[in-house]
Protein backbone atom coordinates (compact mmCIF):
# COMPACT_ATOMS: atom_id res chain seq x y z
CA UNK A 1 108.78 116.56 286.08
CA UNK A 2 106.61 113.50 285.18
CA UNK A 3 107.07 112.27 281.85
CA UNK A 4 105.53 109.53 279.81
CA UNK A 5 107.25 109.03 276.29
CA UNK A 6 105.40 106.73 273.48
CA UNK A 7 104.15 104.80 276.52
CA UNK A 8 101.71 101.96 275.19
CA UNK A 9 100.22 99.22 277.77
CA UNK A 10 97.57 96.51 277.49
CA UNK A 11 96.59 95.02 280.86
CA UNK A 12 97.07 90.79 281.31
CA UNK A 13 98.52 88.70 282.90
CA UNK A 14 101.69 86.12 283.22
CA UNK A 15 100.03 83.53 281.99
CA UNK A 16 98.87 85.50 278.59
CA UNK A 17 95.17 86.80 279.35
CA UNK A 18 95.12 89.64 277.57
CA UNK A 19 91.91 92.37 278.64
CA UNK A 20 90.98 93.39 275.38
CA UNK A 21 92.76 96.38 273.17
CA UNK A 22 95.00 98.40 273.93
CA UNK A 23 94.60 100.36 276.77
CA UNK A 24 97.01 103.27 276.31
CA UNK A 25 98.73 103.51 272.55
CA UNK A 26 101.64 105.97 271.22
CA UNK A 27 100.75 108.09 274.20
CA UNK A 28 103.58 110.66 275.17
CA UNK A 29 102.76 113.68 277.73
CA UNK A 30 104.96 115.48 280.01
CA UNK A 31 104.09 117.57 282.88
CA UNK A 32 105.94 120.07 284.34
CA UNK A 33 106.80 121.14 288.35
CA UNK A 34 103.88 123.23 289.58
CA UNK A 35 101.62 122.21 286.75
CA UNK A 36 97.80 121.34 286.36
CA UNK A 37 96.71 119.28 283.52
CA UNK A 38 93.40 117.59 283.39
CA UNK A 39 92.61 114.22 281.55
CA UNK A 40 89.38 113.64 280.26
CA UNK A 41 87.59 112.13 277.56
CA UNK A 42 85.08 109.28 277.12
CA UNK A 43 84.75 106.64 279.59
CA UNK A 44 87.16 103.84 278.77
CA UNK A 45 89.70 106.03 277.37
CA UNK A 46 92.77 105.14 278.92
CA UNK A 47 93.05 108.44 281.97
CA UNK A 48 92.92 106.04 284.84
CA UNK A 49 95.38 103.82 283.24
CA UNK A 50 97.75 107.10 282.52
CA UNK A 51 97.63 108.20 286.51
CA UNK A 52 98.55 104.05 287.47
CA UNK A 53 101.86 104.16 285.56
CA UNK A 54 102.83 107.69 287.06
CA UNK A 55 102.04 106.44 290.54
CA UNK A 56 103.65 103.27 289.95
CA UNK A 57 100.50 100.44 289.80
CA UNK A 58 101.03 99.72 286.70
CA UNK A 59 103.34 97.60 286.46
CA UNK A 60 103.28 96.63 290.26
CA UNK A 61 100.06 96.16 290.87
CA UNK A 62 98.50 95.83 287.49
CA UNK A 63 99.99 93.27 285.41
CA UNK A 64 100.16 94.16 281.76
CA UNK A 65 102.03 94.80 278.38
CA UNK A 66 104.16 97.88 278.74
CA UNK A 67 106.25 99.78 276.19
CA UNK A 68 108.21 102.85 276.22
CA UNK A 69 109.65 105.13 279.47
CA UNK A 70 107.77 106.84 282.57
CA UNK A 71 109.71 108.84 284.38
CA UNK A 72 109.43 110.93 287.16
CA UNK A 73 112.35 113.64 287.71
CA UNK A 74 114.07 111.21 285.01
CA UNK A 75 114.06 107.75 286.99
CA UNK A 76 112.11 105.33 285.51
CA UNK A 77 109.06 104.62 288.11
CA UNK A 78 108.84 100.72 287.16
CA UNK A 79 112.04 100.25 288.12
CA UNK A 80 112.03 101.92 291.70
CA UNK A 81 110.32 100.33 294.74
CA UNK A 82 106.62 101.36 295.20
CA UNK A 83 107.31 102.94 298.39
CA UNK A 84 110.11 105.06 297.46
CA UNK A 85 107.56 106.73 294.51
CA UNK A 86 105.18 106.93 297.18
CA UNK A 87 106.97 109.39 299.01
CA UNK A 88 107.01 111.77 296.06
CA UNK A 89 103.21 111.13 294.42
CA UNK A 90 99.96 110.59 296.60
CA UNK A 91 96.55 109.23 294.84
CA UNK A 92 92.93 110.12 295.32
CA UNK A 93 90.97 107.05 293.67
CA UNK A 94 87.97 106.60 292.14
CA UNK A 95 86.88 104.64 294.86
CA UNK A 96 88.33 105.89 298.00
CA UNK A 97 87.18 102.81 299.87
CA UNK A 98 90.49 101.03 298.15
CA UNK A 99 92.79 103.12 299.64
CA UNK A 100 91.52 103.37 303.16
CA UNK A 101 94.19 101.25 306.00
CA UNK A 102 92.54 102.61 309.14
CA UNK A 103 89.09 102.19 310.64
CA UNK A 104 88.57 105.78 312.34
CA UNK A 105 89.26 108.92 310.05
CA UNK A 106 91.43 110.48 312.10
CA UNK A 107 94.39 107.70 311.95
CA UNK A 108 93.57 107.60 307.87
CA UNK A 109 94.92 110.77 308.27
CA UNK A 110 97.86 110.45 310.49
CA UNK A 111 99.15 107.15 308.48
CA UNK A 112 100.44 108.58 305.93
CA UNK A 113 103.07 110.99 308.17
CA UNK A 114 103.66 107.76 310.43
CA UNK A 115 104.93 106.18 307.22
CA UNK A 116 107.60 108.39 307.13
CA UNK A 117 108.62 109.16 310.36
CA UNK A 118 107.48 112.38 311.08
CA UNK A 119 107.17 113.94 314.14
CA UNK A 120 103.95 113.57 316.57
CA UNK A 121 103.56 117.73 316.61
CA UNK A 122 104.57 117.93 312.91
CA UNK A 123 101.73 115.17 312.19
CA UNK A 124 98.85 116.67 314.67
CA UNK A 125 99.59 120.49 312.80
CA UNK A 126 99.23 119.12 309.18
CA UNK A 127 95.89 117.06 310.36
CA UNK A 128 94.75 120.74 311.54
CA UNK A 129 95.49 122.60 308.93
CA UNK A 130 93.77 120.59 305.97
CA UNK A 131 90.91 119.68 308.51
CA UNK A 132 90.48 123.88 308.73
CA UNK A 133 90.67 124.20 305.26
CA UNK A 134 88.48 121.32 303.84
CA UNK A 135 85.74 122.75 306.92
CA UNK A 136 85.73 118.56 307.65
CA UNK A 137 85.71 118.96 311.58
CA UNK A 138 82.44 116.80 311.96
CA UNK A 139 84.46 113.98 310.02
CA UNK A 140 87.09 113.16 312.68
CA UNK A 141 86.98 110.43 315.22
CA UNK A 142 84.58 108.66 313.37
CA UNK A 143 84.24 105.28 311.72
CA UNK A 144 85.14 105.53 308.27
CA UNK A 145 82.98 102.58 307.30
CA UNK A 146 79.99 104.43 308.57
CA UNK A 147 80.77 107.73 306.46
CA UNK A 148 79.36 108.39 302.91
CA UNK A 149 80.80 107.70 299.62
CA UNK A 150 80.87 111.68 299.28
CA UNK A 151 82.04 112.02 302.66
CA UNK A 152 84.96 108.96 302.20
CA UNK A 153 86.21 110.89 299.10
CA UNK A 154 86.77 113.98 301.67
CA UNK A 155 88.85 112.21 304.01
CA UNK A 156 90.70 110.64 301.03
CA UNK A 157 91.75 114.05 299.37
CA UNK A 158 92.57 115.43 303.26
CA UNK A 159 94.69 112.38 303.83
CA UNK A 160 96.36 113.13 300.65
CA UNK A 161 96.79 116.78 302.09
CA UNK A 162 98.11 115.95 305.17
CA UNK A 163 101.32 113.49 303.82
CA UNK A 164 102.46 116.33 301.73
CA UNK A 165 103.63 114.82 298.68
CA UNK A 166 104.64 116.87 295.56
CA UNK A 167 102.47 115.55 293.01
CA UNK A 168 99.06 114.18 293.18
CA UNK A 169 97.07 112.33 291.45
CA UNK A 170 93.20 112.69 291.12
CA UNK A 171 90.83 110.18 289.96
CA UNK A 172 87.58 111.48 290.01
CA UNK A 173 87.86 113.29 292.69
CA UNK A 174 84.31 115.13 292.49
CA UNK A 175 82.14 111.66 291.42
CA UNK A 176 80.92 111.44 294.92
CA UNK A 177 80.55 114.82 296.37
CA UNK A 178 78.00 117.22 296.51
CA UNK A 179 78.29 120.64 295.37
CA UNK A 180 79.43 122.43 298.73
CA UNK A 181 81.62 119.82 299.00
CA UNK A 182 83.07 120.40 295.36
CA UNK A 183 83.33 123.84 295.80
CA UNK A 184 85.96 123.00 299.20
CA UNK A 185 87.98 120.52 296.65
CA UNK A 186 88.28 123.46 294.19
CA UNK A 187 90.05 125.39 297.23
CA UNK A 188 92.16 122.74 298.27
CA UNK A 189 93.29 122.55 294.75
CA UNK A 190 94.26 126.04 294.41
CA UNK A 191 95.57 125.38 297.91
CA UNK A 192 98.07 123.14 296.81
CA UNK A 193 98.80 125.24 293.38
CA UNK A 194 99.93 128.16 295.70
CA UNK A 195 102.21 125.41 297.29
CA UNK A 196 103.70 124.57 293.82
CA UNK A 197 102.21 121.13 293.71
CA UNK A 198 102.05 118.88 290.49
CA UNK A 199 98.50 117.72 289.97
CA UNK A 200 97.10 115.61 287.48
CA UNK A 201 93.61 115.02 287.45
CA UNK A 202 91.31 112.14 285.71
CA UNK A 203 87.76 114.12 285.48
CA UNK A 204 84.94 113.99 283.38
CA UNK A 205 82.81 116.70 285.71
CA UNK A 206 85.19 119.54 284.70
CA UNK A 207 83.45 122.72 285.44
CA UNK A 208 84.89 123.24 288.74
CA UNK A 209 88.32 123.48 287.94
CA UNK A 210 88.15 124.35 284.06
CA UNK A 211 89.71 127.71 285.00
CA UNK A 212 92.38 126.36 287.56
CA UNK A 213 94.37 124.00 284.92
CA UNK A 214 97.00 124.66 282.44
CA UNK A 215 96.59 122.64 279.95
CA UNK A 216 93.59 119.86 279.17
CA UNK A 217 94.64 116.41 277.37
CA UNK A 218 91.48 114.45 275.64
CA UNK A 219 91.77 111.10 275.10
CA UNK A 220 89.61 108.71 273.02
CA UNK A 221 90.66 104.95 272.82
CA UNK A 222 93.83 105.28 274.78
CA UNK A 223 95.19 108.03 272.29
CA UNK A 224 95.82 110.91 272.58
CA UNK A 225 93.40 113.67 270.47
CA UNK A 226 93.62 116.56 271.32
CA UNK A 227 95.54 119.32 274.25
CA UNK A 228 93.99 122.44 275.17
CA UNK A 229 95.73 125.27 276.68
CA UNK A 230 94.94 129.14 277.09
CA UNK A 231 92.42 131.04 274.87
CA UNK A 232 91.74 127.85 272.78
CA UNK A 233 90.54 126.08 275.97
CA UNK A 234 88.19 128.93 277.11
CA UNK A 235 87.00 129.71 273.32
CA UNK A 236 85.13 126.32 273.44
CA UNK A 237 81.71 126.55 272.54
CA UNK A 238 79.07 124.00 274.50
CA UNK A 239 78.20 122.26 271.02
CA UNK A 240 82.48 122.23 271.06
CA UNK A 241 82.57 120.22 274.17
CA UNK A 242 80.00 117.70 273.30
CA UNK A 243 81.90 116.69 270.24
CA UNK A 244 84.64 115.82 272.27
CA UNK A 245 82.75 114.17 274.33
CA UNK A 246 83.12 116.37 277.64
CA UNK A 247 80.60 117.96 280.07
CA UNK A 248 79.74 121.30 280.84
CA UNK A 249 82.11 124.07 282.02
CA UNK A 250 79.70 125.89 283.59
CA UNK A 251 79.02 124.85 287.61
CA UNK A 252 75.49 124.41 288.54
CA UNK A 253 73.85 123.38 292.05
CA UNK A 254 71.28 120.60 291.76
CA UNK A 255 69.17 122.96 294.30
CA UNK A 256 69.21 125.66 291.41
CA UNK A 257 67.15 123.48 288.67
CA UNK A 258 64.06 123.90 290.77
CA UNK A 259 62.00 120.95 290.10
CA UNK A 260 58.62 120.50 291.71
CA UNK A 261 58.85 117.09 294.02
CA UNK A 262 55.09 115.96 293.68
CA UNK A 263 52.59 117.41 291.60
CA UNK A 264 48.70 117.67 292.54
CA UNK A 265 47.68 115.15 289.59
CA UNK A 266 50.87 113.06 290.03
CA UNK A 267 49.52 108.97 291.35
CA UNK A 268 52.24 108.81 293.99
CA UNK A 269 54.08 106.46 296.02
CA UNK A 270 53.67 106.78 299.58
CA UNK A 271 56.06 105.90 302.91
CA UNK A 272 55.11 105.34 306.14
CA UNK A 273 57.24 105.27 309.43
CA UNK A 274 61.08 104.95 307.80
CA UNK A 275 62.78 105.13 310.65
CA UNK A 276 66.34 103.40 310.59
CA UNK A 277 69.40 104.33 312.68
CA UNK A 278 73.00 101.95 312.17
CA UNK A 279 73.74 99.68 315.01
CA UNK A 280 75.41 101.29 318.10
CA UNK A 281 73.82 105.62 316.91
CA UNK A 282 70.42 106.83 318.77
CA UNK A 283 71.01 109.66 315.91
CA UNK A 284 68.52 108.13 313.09
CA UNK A 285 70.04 108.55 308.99
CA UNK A 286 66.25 108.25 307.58
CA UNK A 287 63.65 109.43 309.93
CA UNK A 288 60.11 109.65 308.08
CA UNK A 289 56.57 109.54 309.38
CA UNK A 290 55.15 109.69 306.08
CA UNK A 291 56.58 110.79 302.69
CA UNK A 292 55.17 110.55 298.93
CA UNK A 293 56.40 110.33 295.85
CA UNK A 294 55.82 110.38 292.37
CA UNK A 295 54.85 107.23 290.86
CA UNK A 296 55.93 106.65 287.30
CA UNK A 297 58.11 109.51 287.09
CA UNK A 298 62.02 110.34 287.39
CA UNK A 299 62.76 111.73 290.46
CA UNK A 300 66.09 113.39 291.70
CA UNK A 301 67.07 112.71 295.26
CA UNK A 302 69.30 115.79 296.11
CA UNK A 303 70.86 116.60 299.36
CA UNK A 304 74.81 117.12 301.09
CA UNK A 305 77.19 114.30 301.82
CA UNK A 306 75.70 112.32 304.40
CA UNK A 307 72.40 113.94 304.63
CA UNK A 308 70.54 110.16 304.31
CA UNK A 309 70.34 109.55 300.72
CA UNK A 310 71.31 106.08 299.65
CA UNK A 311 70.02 105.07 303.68
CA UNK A 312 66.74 106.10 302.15
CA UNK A 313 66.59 104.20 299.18
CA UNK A 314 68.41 100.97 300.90
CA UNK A 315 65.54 101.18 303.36
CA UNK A 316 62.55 101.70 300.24
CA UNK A 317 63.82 98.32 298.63
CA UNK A 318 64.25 96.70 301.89
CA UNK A 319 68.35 96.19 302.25
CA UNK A 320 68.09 97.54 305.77
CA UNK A 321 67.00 94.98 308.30
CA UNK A 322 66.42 97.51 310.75
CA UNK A 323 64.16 99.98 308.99
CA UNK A 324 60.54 97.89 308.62
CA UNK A 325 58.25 100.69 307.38
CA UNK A 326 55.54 99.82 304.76
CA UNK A 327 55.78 101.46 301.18
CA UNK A 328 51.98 101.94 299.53
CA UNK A 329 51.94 102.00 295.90
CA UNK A 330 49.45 101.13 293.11
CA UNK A 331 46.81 100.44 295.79
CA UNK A 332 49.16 97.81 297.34
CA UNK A 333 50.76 97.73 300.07
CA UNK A 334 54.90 96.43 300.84
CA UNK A 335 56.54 95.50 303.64
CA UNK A 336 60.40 94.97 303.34
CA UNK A 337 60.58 91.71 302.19
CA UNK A 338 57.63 92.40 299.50
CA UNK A 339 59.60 95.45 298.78
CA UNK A 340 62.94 93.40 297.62
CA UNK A 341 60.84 91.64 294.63
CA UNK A 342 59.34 95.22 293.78
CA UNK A 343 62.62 97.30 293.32
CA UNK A 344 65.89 96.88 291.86
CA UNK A 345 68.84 99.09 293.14
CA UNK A 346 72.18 99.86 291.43
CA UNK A 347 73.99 101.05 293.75
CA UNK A 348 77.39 103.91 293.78
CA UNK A 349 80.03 101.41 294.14
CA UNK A 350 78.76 98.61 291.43
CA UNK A 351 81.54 96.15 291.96
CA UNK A 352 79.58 95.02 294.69
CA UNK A 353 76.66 94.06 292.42
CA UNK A 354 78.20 92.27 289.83
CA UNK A 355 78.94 88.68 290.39
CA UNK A 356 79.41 86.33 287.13
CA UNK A 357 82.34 85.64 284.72
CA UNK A 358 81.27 87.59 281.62
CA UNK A 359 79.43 90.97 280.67
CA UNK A 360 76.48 88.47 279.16
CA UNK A 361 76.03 86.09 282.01
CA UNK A 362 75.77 89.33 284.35
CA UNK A 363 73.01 90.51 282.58
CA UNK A 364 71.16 86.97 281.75
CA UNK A 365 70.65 86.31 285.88
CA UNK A 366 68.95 89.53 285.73
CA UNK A 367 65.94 88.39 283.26
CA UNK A 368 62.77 87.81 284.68
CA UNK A 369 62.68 83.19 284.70
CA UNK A 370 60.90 81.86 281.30
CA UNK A 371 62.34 84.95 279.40
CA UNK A 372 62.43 83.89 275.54
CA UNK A 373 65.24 84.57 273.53
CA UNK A 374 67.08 85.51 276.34
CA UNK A 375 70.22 85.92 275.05
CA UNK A 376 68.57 88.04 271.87
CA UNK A 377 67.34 90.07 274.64
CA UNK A 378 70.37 90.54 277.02
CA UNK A 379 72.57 91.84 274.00
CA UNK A 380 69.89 94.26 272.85
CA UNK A 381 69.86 95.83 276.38
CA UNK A 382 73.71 96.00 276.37
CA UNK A 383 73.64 97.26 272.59
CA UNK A 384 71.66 100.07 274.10
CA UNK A 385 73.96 101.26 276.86
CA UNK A 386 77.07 100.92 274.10
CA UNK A 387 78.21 97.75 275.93
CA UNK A 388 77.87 95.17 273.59
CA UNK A 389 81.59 94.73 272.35
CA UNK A 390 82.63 93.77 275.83
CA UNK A 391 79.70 90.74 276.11
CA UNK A 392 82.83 88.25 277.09
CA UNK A 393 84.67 90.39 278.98
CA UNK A 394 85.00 89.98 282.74
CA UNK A 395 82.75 92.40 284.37
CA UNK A 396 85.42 93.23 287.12
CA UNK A 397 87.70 94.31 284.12
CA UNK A 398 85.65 97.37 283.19
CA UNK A 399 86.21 100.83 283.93
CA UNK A 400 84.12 102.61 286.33
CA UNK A 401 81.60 104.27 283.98
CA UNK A 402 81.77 100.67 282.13
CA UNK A 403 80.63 99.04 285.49
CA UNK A 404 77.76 101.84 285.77
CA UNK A 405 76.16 101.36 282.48
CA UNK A 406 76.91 97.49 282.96
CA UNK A 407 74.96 97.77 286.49
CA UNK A 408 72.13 99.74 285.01
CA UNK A 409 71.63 96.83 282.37
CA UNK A 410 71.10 94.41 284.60
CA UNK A 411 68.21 96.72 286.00
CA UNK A 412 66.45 97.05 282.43
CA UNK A 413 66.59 93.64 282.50
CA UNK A 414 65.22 92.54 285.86
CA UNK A 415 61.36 94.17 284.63
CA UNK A 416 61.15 95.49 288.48
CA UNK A 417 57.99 98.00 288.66
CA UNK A 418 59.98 100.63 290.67
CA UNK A 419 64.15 101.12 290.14
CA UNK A 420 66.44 103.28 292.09
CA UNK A 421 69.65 104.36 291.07
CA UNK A 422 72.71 105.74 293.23
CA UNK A 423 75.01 108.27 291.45
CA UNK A 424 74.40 106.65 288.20
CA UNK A 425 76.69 109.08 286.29
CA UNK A 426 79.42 109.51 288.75
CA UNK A 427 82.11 107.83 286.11
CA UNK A 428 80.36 108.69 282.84
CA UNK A 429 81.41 110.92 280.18
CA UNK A 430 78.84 113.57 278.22
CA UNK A 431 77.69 110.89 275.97
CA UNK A 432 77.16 108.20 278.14
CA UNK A 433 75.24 110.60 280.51
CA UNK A 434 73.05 111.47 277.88
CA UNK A 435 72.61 107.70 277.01
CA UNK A 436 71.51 106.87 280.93
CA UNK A 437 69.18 110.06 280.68
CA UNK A 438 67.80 108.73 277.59
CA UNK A 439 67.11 105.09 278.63
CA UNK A 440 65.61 106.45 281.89
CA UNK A 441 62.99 108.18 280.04
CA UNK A 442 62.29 104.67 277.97
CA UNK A 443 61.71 103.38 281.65
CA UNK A 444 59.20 106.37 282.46
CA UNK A 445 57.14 105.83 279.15
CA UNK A 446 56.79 102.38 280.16
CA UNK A 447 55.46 103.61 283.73
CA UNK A 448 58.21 102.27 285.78
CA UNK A 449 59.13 104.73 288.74
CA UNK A 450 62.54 105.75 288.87
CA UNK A 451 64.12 107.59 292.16
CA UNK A 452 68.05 108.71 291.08
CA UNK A 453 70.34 110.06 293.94
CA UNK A 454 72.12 112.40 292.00
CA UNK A 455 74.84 115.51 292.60
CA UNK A 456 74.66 115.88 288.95
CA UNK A 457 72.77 118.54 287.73
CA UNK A 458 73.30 117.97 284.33
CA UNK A 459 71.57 114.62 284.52
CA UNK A 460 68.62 116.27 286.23
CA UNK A 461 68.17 119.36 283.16
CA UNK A 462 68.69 115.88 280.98
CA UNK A 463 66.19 113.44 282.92
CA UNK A 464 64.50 114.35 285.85
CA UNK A 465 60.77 114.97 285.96
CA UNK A 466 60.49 115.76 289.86
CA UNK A 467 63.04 116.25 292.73
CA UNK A 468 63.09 116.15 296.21
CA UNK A 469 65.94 117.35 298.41
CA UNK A 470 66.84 115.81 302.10
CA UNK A 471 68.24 118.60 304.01
């Protein structure tokens, strides 16, 4: 059983930096052997910070303030070495990248069962069995740091598979995969309910396993609200859900929206020769003789796990060295270099992106030079996105819708004529989607061409003018 009772924690540090309010308050929850409860709630609400104390981060890893007792099977999990709760909880994180110790998939998957001794046959059957079951074959023996996001948070949730532990934890497990590849996570899942595993999962896209939990706990400002269980949780009405902040329940494929990619009246943007493979592969990731797309209008980029996606748009604002095909647009024509003043890019994992000491500062580098009133203007963009209480936080301190909407910011503010967004709502909450949707339609009206790589179908009913899949 994992219990937390009256657990309250505010992360700092030894020397007294304190990162804003409290992060968890008065929260008690306990789960039982074999059960499936779901966190969710508004981004910033505490659910990452819940799953760190039961796997042991917090206080470990994450310094902090802590009061009251986590337990698991009634020893106290800050008290016991981080390896030893290893052995009994495994973690699928927001951002799989962070949990990664091997370069080729294949020993991520095997590392786990080394850890503990296990035999070589025991090891090789497990590796099998979740490799059969997640249909991930093409993923072995290869580099993980030539994989997709989507296709990283697969090897993650197999490697959690494969070392067998009795509870796990999920952190957004679905943020980065596409719906196939949601649909095989659902099956794990009940995979590992059949096997009597504890799972606890962080989630704000909930309509794949809304019928697979017990029992749903909302938070909102690291409280807890509200718990859901049986005819209650499946009497919730749409309108219901949205007051609560929470998505949809019902599980859509981007492919089923049907959106018309360009138009016969639509000015477009036009590629030519977008050919790029990665160093060492004959097998190119973006291979296009010529391609167009809308100008001035929001268009969905839809497509599997490592169909070419983000390659595409890293190659359209000129990221890849090795991709040098010209983009014509508003009777002008860009090569790559040209192409880097042209478009901004937030990009999936936005830690990368952000750079300064302060939610302010990260968005003042981003103004055009000569801006006036910059600061006036820098905290009206962030008052938009529903950032504007953090403007001296530490951008690295943010949760990861925080970072999104933080990284999105920065591209209102850069005034670049074409901007290109990867997974933008792949940590945000119902709300905070709807916010994005509704700033990126402020960007269309003011006939800036927006391309979105997106899973989220939800943001395309909300958004999205055109779409065009990669197959």
């Amino acid at each position: 059983m994992v219990e937390l009772k009256n657990v309250s924690f505010r992360y700092g540090s030894e020397e007294g930096h304190e990162y804003g309010e409290n992060s968890l308050s008065g929260v008690s929850i306990s789960v039982r052997e074999g059960e499936f409860v779901l966190l969710t709630g508004p981004s910033g609400c505490g659910k990452t910070t819940v799953l760190r104390l039961i796997n042991g981060l917090i206080p470990h890893f994450y310094p902090g303030f802590l009061e009251g007792e986590v337990l698991i099977d009634g020893k106290a999990v800050g008290s016991q070495k981080l390896y030893d709760t290893a052995l009994q909880v495994g973690t699928v994180f927001q951002n799989p990248r962070s949990q990664f110790y091997n370069v080729d998939t294949t020993g991520e998957l095997a590392f786990g069962c080394e850890n503990r001794g296990l035999p070589e046959q025991e090891i090789y059957r497990r590796i099998d069995d979740t490799v059969a079951r997640l249909g991930i074959e093409a993923l072995m023996d290869r580099n993980i740091f030539r994989l997709s996001d989507g296709e990283k948070q697969k090897i993650a949730c197999a490697a959690v598979s494969v070392a067998g532990a009795g509870i796990i934890l999920l952190d957004e497990p679905s943020a980065n995969l596409d719906y196939e590849a949601t649909l095989a996570l659902r099956k794990l899942i009940l995979e590992w309910r059949k096997e009597g595993k504890t799972i606890v999962a962080a989630e704000h896209r909930i309509a794949y396993l809304w019928d697979l939990i017990d029992r749903a706990v909302i938070l909102r400002d690291g409280k807890i609200i509200r718990e859901l269980i049986g005819e209650e949780k499946n009497a919730l009405t749409p309108e219901a859900l949205a007051g609560m902040g929470l998505r949809s329940t019902i599980q859509e494929s981007p492919g089923s929206v049907g959106l018309p990619s360009v138009l016969n009246e639509d000015e477009t943007l036009t590629l030519t020769d977008f050919h790029f493979c990665y160093p060492g592969s004959k097998t190119p990731v973006v291979n296009l003789p010529t391609l167009s797309l809308a100008a001035g209008e929001i268009t969905a980029i839809t497509g599997r796990n490592g169909a070419g996606k983000t390659s595409l748009l890293n190659c359209i604002c000129g990221l890849e060295k090795r991709c040098n095909g010209v983009l014509k647009y508003r009777d002008r024509t860009y090569n790559r270099k040209a192409r880097q003043k042209l478009c901004f890019m937030v990009m999936q994992d936005t830690g990368n992106q952000l750079f300064t000491e302060s939610v302010l500062e990260e968005v003042l580098i981003s103004l055009p030079k000569g801006t006036e009133n910059e600061k006036e203007q820098a905290a009206g963009i962030l008052r938009a996105l529903d950032l504007d209480q953090y403007l001296d936080r530490h951008p690295q301190s943010l949760s990861g819708g925080q970072k999104q909407r933080l990284a999105i910011a920065c591209a209102l503010a850069s005034g670049r004529e074409i901007i290109m967004l990867d997974e933008p709502t792949s940590g945000l909450d119902h709300a905070h989607m709807l916010e994005t949707a509704a700033l990126l339609k402020q960007l269309k009206a003011r006939g800036i061409t927006i391309l979105v790589v997106t899973h989220d179908s939800e943001l395309i009913r909300a958004c999205c003018t055109r779409q065009y899949t990669i197959e």
